[in-house]
Protein backbone atom coordinates (compact mmCIF):
# COMPACT_ATOMS: atom_id res chain seq x y z
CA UNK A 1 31.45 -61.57 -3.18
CA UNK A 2 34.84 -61.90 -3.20
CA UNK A 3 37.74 -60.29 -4.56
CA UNK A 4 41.80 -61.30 -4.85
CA UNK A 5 44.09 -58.77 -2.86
CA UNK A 6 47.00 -59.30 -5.47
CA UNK A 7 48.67 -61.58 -3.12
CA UNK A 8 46.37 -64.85 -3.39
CA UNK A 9 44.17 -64.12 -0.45
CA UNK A 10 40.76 -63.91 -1.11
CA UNK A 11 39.27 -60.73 0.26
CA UNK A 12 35.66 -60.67 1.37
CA UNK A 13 33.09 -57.38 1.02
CA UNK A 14 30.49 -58.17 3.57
CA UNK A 15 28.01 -55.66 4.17
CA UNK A 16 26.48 -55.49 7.38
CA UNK A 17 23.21 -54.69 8.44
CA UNK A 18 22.69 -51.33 8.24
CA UNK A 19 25.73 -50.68 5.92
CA UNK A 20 25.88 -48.43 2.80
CA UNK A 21 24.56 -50.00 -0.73
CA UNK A 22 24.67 -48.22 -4.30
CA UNK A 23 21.21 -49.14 -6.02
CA UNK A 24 21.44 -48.78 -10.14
CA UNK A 25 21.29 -45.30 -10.21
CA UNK A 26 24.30 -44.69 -8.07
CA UNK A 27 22.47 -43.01 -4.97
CA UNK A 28 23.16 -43.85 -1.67
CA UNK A 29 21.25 -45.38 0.70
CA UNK A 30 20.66 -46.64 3.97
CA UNK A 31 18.89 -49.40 5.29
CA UNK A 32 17.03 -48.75 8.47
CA UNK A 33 18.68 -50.06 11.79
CA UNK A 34 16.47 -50.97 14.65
CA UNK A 35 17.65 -50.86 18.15
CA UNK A 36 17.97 -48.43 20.70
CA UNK A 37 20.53 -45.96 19.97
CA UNK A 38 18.35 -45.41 16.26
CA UNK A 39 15.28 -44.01 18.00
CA UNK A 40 17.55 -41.46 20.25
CA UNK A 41 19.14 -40.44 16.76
CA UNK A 42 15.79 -40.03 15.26
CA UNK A 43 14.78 -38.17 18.10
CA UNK A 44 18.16 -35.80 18.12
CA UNK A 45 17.11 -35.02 14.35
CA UNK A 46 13.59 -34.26 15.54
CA UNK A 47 15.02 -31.47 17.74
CA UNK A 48 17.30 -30.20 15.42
CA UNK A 49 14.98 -29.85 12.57
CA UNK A 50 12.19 -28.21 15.38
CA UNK A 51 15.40 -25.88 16.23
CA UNK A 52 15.72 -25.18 12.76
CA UNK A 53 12.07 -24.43 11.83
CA UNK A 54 11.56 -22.00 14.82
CA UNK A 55 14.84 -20.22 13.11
CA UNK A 56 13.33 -20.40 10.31
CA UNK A 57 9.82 -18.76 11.27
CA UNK A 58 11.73 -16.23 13.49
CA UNK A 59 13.45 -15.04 9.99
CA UNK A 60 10.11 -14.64 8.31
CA UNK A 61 8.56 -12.58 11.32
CA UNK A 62 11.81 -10.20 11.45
CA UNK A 63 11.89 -10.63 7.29
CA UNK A 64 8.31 -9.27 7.28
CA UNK A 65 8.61 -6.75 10.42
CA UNK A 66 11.06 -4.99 7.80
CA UNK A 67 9.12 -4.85 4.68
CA UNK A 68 6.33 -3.25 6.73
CA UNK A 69 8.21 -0.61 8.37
CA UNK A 70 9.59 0.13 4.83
CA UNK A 71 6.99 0.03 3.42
CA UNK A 72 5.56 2.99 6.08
CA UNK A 73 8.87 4.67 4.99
CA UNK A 74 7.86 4.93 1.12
CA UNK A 75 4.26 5.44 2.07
CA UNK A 76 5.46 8.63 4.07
CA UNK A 77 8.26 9.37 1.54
CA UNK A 78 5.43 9.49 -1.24
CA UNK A 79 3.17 11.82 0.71
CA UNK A 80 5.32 14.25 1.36
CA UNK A 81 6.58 14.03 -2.05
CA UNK A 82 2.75 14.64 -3.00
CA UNK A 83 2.69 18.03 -0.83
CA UNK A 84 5.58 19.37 -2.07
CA UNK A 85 4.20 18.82 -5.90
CA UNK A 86 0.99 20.79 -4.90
CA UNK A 87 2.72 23.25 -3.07
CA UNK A 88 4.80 23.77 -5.98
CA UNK A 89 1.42 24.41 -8.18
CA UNK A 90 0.28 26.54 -6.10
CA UNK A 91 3.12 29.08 -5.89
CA UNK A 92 3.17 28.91 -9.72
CA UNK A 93 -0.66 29.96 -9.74
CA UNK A 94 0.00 32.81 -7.56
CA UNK A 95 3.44 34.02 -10.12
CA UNK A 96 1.14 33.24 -12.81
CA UNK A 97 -1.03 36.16 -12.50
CA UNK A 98 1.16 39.03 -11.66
CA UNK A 99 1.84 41.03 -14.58
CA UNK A 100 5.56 40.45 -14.09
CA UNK A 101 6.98 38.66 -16.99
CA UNK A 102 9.64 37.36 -14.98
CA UNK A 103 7.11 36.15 -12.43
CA UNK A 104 5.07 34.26 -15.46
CA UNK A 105 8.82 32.92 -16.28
CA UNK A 106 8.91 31.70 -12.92
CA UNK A 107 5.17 30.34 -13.34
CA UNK A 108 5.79 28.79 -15.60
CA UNK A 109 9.34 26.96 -14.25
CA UNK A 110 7.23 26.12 -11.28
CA UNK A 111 4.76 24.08 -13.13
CA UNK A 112 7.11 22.16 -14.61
CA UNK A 113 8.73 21.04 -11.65
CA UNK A 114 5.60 19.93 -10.38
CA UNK A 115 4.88 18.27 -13.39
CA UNK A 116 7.94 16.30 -13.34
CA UNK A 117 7.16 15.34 -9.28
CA UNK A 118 3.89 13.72 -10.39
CA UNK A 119 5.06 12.24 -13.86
CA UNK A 120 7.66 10.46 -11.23
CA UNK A 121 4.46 9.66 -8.94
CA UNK A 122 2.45 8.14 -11.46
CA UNK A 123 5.28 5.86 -12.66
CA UNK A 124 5.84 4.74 -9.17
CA UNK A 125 2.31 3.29 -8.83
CA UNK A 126 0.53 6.59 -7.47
CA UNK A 127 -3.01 7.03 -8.81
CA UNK A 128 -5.45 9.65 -8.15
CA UNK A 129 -8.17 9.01 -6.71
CA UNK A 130 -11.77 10.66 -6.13
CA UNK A 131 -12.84 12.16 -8.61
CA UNK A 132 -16.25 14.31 -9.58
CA UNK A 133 -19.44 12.06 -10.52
CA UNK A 134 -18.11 9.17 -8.85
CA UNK A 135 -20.43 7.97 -5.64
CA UNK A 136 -19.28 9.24 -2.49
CA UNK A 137 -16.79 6.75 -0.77
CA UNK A 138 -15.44 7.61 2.86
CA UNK A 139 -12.46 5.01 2.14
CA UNK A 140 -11.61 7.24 -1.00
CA UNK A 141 -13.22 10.45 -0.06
CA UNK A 142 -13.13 13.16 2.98
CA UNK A 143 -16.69 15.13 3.04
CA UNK A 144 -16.06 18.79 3.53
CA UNK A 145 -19.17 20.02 2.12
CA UNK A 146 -22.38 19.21 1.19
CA UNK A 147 -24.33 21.42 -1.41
CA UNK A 148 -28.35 20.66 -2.35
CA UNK A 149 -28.50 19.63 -5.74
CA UNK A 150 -31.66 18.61 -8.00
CA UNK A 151 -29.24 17.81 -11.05
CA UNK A 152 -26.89 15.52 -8.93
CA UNK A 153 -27.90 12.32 -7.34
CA UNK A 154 -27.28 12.22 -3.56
CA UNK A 155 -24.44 11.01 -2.44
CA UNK A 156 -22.57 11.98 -6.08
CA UNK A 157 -19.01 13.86 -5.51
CA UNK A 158 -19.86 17.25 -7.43
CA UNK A 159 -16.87 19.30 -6.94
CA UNK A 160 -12.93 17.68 -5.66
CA UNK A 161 -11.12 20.47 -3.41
CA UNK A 162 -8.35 18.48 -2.86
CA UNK A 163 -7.39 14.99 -5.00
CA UNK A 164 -6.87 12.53 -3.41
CA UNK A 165 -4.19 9.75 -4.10
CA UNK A 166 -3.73 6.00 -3.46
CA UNK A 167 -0.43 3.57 -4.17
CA UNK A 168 -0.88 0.04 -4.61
CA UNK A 169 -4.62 -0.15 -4.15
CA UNK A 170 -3.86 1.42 -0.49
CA UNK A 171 -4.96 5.17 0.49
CA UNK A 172 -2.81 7.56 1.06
CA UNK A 173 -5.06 10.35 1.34
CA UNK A 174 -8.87 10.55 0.54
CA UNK A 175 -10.05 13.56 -2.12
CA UNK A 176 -11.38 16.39 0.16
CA UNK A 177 -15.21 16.78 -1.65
CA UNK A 178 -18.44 18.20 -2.01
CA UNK A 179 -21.09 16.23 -2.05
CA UNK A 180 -24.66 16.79 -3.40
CA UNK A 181 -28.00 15.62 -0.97
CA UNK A 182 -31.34 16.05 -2.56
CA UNK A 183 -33.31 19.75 -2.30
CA UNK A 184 -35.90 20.38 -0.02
CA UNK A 185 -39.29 19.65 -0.92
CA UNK A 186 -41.23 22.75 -1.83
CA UNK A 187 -44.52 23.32 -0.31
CA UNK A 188 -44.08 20.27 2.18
CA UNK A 189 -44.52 19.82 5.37
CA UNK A 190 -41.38 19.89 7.71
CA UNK A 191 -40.54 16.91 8.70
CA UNK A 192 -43.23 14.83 7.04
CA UNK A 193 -42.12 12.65 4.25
């Protein structure tokens, strides 16, 4: 194609292998070159981008190294933050039955401190967990006791000594239970089923 400089000379646009060329859209593009020094380029941007990938995955390791030991962190943070909400409680039982009406007062203060510590729980994501009637679990219950029970199927949690709480579907401690195993048989033999 060619084009007038302003001067009378005729000025040519050649493109050369290779060279740059605007398709309709306006995008740029290249047209492959072939030779020698292309597949030392190609394999120059092999390494780089192989560079850049191992960054990459390096990031992701050290990205998710982090989120676990945080993670740890809050699951610590939230189980000490558990304790102190039951010690709480129980301090406020023991005020609550002196005859003290300062030490009811103080009771009663108690409670709702550790109230508040568990309404904050809760909102967080913490559940409780193990309750009576459900089937004994040992992922979501700790077996303290067992007591014979003809009322109970074995196996069933019948009393809770300690709840037990979870956050995010993981355990952070199991309920501390009783759980009920069938009676003797009366008039059996020992041993003989």
């Amino acid at each position: 194609m060619g084009m007038s400089s302003g001067n009378g000379e005729e000025v040519r646009e050649d493109r050369e292998e290779g060279g740059e060329a605007s398709d309709e859209g306006g995008v740029e593009t290249k047209e492959v070159r072939e030779g020698p020094g292309v597949e030392e380029a190609a394999a120059e941007r092999l390494r780089e981008l192989e560079q850049e990938l191992a960054r990459l995955r390096e990031e992701l390791v050290s990205e998710k190294e982090e989120r676990m030991r945080l993670m740890g962190s809050v699951e610590r943070l939230l189980r000490h933050l558990i304790g102190v909400a039951e010690t709480v409680e129980r301090v406020a039982g023991l005020y609550s039955l002196s005859d003290d009406s300062n030490a009811r007062s103080l009771s009663e203060g108690l409670r709702l401190i550790s109230s508040s510590i568990e309404k904050v729980l809760r909102e967080e994501g913490v559940e409780v967990i193990g309750g009576v009637g459900e089937r004994f679990d040992p992922v979501v219950h700790e077996a303290v006791g067992f007591v014979e029970s003809e009322q109970q199927e074995e196996g069933t949690v019948v009393s809770v000594l300690e709840r037990g709480f979870a956050f995010r579907g993981k355990v952070l401690r199991p309920a501390k239970v009783v759980v009920a195993k069938k009676a003797p048989r009366e008039g059996g033999v020992k041993g003989a089923d």
